[in-house]
Every structure is written in structure tokens, then in C-alpha cells.
N, C-alpha and C. Protein backbone atom coordinates (compact mmCIF):
# COMPACT_ATOMS: atom_id res chain seq x y z
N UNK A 1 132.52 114.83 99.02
CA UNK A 1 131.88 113.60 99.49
C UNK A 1 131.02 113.88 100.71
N UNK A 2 131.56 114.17 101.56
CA UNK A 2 130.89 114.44 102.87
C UNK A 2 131.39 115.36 103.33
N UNK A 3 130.26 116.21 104.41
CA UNK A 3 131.15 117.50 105.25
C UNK A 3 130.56 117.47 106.83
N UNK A 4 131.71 117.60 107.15
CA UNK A 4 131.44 118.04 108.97
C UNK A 4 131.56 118.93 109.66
N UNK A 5 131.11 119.41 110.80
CA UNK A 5 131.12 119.99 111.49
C UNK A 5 131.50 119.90 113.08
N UNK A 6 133.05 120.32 113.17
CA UNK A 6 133.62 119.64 114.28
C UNK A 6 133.74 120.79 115.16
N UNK A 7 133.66 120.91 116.79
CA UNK A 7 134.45 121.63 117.51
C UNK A 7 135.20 121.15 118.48
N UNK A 8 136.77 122.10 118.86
CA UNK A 8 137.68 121.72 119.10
C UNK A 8 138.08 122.49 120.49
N UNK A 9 138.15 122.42 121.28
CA UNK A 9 138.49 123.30 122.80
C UNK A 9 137.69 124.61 121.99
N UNK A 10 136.81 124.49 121.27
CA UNK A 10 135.68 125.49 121.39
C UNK A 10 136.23 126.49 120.21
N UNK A 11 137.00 125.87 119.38
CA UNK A 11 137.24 126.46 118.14
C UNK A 11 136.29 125.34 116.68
N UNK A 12 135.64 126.22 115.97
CA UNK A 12 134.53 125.20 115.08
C UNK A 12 135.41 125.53 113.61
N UNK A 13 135.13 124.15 113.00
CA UNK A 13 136.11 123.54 112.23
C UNK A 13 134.95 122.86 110.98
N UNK A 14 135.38 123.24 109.84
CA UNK A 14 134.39 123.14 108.62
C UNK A 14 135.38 122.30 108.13
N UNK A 15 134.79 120.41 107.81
CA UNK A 15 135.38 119.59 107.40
C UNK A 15 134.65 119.21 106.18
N UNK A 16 135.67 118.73 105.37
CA UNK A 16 134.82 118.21 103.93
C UNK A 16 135.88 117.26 103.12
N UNK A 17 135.55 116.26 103.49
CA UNK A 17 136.76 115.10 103.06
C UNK A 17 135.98 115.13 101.22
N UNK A 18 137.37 114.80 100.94
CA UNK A 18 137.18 115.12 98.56
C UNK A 18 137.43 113.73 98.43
N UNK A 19 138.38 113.03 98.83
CA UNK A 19 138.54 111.74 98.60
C UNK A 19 139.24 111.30 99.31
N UNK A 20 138.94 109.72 99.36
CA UNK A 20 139.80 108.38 100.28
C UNK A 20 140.09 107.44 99.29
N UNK A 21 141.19 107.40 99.27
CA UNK A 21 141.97 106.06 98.42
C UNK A 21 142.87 105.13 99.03
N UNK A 22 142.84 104.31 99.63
CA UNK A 22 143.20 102.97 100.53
C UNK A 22 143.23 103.56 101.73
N UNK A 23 143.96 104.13 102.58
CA UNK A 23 144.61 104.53 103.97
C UNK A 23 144.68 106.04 103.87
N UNK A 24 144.91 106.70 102.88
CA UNK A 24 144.97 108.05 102.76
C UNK A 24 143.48 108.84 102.32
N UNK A 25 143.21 110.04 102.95
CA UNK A 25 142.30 110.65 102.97
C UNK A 25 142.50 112.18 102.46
N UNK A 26 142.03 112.50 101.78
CA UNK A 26 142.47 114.10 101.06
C UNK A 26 141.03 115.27 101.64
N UNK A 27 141.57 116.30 102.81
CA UNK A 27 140.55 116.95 103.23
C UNK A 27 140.48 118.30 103.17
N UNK A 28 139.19 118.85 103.58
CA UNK A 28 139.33 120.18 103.63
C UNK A 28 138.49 120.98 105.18
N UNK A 29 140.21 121.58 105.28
CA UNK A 29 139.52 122.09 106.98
C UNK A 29 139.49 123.36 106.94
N UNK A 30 138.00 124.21 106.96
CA UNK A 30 138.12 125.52 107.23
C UNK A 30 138.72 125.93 105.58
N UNK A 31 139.12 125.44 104.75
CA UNK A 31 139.56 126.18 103.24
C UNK A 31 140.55 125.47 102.75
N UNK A 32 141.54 125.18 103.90
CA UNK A 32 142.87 124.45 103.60
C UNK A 32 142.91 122.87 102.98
N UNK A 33 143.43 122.16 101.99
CA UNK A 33 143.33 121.40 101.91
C UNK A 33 145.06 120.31 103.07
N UNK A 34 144.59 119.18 103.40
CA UNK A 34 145.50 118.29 103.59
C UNK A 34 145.33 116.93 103.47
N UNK A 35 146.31 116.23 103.18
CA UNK A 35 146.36 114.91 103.06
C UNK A 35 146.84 114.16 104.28
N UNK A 36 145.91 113.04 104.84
CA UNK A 36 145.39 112.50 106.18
C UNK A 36 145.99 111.18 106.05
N UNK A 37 146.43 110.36 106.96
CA UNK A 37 146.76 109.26 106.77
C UNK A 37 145.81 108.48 107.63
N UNK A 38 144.91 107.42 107.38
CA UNK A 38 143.97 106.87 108.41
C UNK A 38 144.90 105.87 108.43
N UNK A 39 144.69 105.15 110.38
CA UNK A 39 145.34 104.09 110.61
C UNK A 39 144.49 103.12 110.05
N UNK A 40 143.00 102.85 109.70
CA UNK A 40 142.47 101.25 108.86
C UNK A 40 142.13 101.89 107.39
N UNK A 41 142.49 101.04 106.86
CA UNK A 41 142.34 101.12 105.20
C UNK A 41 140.11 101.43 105.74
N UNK A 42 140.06 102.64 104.85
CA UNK A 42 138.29 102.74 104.79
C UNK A 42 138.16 102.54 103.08
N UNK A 43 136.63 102.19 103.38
CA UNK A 43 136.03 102.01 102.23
C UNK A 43 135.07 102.74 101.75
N UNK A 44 134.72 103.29 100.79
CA UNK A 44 133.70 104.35 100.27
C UNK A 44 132.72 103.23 100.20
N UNK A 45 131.42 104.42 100.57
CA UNK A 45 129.95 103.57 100.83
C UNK A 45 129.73 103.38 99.15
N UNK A 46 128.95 102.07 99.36
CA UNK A 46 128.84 101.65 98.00
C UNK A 46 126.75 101.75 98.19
N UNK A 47 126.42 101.46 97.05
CA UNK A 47 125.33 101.60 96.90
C UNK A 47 124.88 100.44 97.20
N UNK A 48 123.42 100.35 98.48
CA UNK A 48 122.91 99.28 99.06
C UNK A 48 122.38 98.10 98.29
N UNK A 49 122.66 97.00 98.94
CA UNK A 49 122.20 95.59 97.75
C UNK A 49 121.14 95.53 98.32
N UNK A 50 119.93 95.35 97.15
CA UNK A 50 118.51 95.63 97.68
C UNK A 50 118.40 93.86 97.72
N UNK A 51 117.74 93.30 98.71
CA UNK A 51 117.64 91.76 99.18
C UNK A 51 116.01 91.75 98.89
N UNK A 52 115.79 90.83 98.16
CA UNK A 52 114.63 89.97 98.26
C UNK A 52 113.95 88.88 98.53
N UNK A 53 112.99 88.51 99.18
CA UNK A 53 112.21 87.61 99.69
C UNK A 53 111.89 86.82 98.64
N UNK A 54 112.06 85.50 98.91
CA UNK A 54 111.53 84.22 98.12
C UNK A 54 109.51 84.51 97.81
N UNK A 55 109.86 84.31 96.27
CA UNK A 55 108.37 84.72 96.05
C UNK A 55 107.90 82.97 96.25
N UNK A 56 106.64 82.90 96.51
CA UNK A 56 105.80 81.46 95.80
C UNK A 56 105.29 82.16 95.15
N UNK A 57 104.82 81.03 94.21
CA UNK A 57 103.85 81.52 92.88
C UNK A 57 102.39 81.09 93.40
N UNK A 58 101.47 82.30 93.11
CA UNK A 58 100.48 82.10 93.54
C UNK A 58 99.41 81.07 93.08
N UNK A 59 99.84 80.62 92.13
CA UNK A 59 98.93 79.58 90.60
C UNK A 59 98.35 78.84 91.51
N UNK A 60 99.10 77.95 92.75
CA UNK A 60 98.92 76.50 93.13
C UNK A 60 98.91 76.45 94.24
N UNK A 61 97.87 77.26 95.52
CA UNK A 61 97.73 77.40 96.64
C UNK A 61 98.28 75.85 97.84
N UNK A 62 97.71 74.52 97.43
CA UNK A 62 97.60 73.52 97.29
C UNK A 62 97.77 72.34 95.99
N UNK A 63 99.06 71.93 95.85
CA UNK A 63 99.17 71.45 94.57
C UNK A 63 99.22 69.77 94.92
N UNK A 64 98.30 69.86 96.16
CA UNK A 64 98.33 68.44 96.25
C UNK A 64 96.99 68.07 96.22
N UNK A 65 96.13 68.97 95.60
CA UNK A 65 94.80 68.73 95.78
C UNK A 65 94.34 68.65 94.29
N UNK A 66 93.49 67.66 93.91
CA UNK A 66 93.11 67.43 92.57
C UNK A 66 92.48 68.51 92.41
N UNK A 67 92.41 69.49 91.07
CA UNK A 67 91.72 70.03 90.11
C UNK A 67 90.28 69.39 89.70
N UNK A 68 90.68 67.92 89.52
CA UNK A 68 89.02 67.57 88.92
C UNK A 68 88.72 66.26 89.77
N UNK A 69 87.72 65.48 89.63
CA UNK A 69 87.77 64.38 90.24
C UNK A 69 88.42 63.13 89.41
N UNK A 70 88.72 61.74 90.08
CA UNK A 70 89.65 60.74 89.58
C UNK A 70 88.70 59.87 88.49
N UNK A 71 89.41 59.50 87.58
CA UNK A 71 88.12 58.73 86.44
C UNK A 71 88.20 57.28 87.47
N UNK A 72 88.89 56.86 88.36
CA UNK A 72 88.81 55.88 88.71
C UNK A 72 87.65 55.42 90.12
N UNK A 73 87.53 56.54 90.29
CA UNK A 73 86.41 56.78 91.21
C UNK A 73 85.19 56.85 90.72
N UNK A 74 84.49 56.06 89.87
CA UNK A 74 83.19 56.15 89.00
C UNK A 74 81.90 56.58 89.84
N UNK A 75 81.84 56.11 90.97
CA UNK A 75 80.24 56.41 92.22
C UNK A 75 80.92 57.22 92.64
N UNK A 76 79.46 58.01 93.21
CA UNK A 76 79.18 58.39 93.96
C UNK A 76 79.22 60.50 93.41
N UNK A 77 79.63 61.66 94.09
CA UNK A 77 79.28 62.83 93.13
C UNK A 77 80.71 63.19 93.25
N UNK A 78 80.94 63.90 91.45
CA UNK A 78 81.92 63.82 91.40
C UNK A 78 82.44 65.84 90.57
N UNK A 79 82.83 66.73 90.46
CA UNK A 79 82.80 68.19 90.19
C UNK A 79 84.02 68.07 89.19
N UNK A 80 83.54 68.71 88.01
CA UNK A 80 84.48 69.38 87.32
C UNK A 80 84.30 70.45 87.18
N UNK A 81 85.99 70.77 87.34
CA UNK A 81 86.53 72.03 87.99
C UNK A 81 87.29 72.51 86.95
N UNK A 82 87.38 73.86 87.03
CA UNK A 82 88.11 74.55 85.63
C UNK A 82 89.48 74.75 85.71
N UNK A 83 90.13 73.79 85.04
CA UNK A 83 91.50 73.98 84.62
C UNK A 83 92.16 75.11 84.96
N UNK A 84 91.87 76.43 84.19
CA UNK A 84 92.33 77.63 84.29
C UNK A 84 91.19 78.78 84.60
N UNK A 85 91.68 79.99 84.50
CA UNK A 85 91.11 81.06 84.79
C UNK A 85 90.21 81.71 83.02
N UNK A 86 88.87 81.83 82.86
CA UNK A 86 88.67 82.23 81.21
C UNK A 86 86.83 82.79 81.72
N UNK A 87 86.43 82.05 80.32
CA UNK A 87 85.12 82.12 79.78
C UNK A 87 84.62 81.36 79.50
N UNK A 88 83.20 80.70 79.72
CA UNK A 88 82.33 79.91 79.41
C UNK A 88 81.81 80.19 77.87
N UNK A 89 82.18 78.94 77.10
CA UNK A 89 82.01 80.03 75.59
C UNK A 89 80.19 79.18 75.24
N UNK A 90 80.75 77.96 75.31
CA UNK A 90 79.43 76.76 75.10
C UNK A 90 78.90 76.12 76.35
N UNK A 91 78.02 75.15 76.54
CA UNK A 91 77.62 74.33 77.41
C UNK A 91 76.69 73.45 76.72
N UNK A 92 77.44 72.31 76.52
CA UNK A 92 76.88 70.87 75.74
C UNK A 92 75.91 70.36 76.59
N UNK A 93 75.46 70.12 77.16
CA UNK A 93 74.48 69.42 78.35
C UNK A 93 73.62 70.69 79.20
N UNK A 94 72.74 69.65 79.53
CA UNK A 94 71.80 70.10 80.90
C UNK A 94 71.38 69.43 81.81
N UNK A 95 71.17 70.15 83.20
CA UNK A 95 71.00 69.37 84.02
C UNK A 95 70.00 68.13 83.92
N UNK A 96 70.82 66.75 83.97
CA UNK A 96 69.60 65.72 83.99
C UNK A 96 70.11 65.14 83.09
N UNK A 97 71.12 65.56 82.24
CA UNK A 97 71.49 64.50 81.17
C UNK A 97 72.55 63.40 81.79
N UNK A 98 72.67 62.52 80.99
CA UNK A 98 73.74 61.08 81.37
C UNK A 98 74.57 61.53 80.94
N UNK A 99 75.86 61.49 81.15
CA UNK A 99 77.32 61.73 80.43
C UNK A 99 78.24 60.58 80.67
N UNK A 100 79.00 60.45 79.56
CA UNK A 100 80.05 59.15 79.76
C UNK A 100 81.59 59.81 79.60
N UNK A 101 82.53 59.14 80.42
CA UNK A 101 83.65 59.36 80.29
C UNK A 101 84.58 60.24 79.24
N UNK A 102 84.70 61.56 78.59
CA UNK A 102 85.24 61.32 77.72
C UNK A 102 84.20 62.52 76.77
N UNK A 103 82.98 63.01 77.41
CA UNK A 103 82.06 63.34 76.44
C UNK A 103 82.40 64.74 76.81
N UNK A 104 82.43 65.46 76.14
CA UNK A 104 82.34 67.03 75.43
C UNK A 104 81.49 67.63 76.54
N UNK A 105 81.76 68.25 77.05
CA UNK A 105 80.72 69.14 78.82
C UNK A 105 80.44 70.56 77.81
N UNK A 106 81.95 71.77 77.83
CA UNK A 106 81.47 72.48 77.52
C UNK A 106 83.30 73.41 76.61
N UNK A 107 82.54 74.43 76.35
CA UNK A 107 84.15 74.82 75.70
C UNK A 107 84.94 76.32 76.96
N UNK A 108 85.93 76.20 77.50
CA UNK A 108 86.04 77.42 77.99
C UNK A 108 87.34 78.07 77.16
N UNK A 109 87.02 79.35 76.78
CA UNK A 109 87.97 80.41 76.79
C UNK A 109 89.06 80.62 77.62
N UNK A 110 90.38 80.24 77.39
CA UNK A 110 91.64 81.11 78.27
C UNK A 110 92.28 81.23 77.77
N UNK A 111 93.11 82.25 77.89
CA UNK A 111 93.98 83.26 77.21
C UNK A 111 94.10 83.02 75.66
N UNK A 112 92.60 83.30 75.28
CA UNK A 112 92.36 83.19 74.18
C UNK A 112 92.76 82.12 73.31
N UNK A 113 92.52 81.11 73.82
CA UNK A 113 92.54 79.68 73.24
C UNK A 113 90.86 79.15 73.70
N UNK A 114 90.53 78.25 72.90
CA UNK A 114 89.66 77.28 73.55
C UNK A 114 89.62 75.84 73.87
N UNK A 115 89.21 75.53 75.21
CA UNK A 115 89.70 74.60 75.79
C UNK A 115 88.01 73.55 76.06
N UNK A 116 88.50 72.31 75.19
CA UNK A 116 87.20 71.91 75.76
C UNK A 116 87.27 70.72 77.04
N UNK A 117 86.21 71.09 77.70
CA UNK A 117 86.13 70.07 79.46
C UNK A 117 85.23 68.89 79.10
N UNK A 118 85.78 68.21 79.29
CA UNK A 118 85.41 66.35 79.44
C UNK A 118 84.73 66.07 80.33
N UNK A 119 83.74 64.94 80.06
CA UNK A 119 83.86 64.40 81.47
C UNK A 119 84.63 63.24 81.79
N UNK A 120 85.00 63.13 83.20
CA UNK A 120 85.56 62.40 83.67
C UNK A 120 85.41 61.38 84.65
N UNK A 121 84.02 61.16 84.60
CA UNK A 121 83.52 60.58 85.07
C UNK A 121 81.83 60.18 84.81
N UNK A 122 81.43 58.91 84.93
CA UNK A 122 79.98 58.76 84.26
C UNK A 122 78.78 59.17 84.88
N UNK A 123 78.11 59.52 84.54
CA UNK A 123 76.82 59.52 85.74
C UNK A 123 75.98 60.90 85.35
N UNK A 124 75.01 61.22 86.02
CA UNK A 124 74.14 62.01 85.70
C UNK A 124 74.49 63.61 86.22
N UNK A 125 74.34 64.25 85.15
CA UNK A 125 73.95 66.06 85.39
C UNK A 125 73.69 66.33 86.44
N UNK A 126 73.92 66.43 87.48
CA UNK A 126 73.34 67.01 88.72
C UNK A 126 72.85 68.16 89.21
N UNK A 127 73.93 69.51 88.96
CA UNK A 127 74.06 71.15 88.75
C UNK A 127 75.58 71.21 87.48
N UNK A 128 74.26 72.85 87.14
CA UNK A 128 75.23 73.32 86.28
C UNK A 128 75.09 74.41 87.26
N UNK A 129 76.64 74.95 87.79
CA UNK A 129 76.82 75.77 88.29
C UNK A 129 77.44 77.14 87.66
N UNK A 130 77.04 76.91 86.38
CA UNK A 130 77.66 78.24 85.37
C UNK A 130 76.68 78.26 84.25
N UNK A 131 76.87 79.22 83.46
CA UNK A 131 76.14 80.10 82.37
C UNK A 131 77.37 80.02 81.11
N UNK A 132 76.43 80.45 79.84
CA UNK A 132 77.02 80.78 78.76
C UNK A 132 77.96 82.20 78.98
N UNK A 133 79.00 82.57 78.88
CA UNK A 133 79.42 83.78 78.85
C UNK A 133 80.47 84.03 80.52
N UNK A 134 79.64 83.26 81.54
CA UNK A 134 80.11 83.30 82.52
C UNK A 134 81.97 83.65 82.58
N UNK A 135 82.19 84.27 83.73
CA UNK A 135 83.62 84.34 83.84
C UNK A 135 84.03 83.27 84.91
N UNK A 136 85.16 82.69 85.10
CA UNK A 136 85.46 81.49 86.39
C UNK A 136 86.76 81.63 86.43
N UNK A 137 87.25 81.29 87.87
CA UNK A 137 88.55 81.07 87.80
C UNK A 137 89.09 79.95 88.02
N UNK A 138 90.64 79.84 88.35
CA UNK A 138 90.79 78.60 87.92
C UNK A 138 90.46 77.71 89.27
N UNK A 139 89.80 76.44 89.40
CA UNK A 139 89.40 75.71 90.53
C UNK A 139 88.19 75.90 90.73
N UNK A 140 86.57 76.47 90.29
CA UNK A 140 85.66 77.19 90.24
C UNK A 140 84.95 75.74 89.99
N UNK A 141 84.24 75.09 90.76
CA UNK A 141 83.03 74.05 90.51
C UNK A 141 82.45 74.57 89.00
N UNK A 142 82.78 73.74 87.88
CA UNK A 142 81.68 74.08 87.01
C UNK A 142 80.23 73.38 86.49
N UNK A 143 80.71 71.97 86.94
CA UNK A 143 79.50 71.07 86.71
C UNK A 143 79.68 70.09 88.32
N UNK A 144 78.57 68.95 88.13
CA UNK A 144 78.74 68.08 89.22
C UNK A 144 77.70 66.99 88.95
N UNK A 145 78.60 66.11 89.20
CA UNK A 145 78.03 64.68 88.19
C UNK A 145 77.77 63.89 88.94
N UNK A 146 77.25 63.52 89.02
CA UNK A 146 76.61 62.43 90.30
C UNK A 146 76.00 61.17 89.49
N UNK A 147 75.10 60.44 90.70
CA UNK A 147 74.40 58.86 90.14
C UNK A 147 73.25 59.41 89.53
């Protein structure tokens, strides 16, 4: 198990304890073996419990902050924002068109599904802030709808 190296009024002493089982200790001094009686019961080192830190999940920096804007908020400019992390596969509109509640924007790619974005609010094309093919992540302004 372990070995030491002790000196004694200047005599050196080759220790090498074989085993400990409750209070008793079985050693070897210099060649000889003997059996040791410890006055506290010891315990053999056990292998360290590795401790970990509370992860957060990174998905939702702020999960109190809307993703898109409210349909109940009709005026004034309003951004839809991408759900998830993908690909711009389509884009139904251009800047300058009218859109109503509900209408087909564009299709995005994530994790290989396709997802199509609404609008959610009425009002006019303002910027398209993305491309066909484009990559975005998730929270990424993709359109912005205004009066």
C-alpha cells in the first residue's frame, strides 16, 4: 500500500504497511513483517468523489424576454425573430409588401425539419434582414414589420 521512510535515534527504518483492517495494521519494517495495533480504527483512502457545479443550460440566456413580438401589439415596428438555430430555405415576401397576421414570411430549416415563420403581426415589410440559404441563430432579427 504505502512505504516509508523513518529515522529513529539515527537508525533508518524501511516501512511498508500491506494492510489495515479496522484497528489492526499488518507491516513491514526493514524485511520483518508485524502486526500493529492502532489506537483509532483508520480507514483506507477511497477514491475521490469528483463534485460538480450546477450547469444552466445555455438555450435561454433571458427567458423572460419574448422571442417574437406580441400579436396584441398591432402599431407601431414589430421583428420576427427565429425560433431556433437553422437555414433560410424560402422567403415569401419583399421588402414593401403588406402582411397580415398569420401569413406565410418564410420557411427555416432546423435540425432538419422545416419550420414555417408567420407573421404576427400586420403591417408593412420594412427590412429583410436575411437571404435565401442564409444561416441564423436562434433570436437573430429576421424580418421587421412596421406601419
Amino acid at each position: 500500500m504505502k512505504k516509508f521512510k523513518f529515522t529513529i535515534n539515527g537508525n533508518v527504518y524501511e516501512v511498508d504497511i500491506q494492510n489495515i483492517e479496522d484497528n489492526i495494521a499488518e507491516i513491514e519494517v526493514n524485511g520483518t513483517t508485524y502486526k500493529v495495533e492502532v489506537d483509532k480504527a483508520m480507514q483506507t483512502s477511497k477514491t475521490p468523489r469528483l463534485v460538480r457545479s450546477v450547469s444552466v443550460p445555455s438555450t435561454d440566456s433571458a427567458p423572460s424576454i419574448a422571442k417574437t413580438s406580441s400579436p396584441g401589439t398591432p402599431k407601431g415596428t414589430g421583428s420576427i425573430k427565429s425560433p431556433l438555430p437553422g437555414v433560410i430555405l424560402d422567403i415569401y415576401v419583399r421588402e414593401g409588401d403588406v402582411v397580415k397576421v398569420g401569413q406565410k414570411l418564410l420557411t427555416l430549416e432546423a435540425m432538419k425539419m422545416e419550420n414555417n415563420i408567420n407573421a404576427d403581426k400586420e403591417g408593412k415589410v420594412v427590412t429583410l434582414k436575411v437571404g435565401k440559404g442564409d444561416s441564423v441563430m436562434e433570436g437573430d432579427v429576421l424580418i421587421v414589420i412596421g406601419d
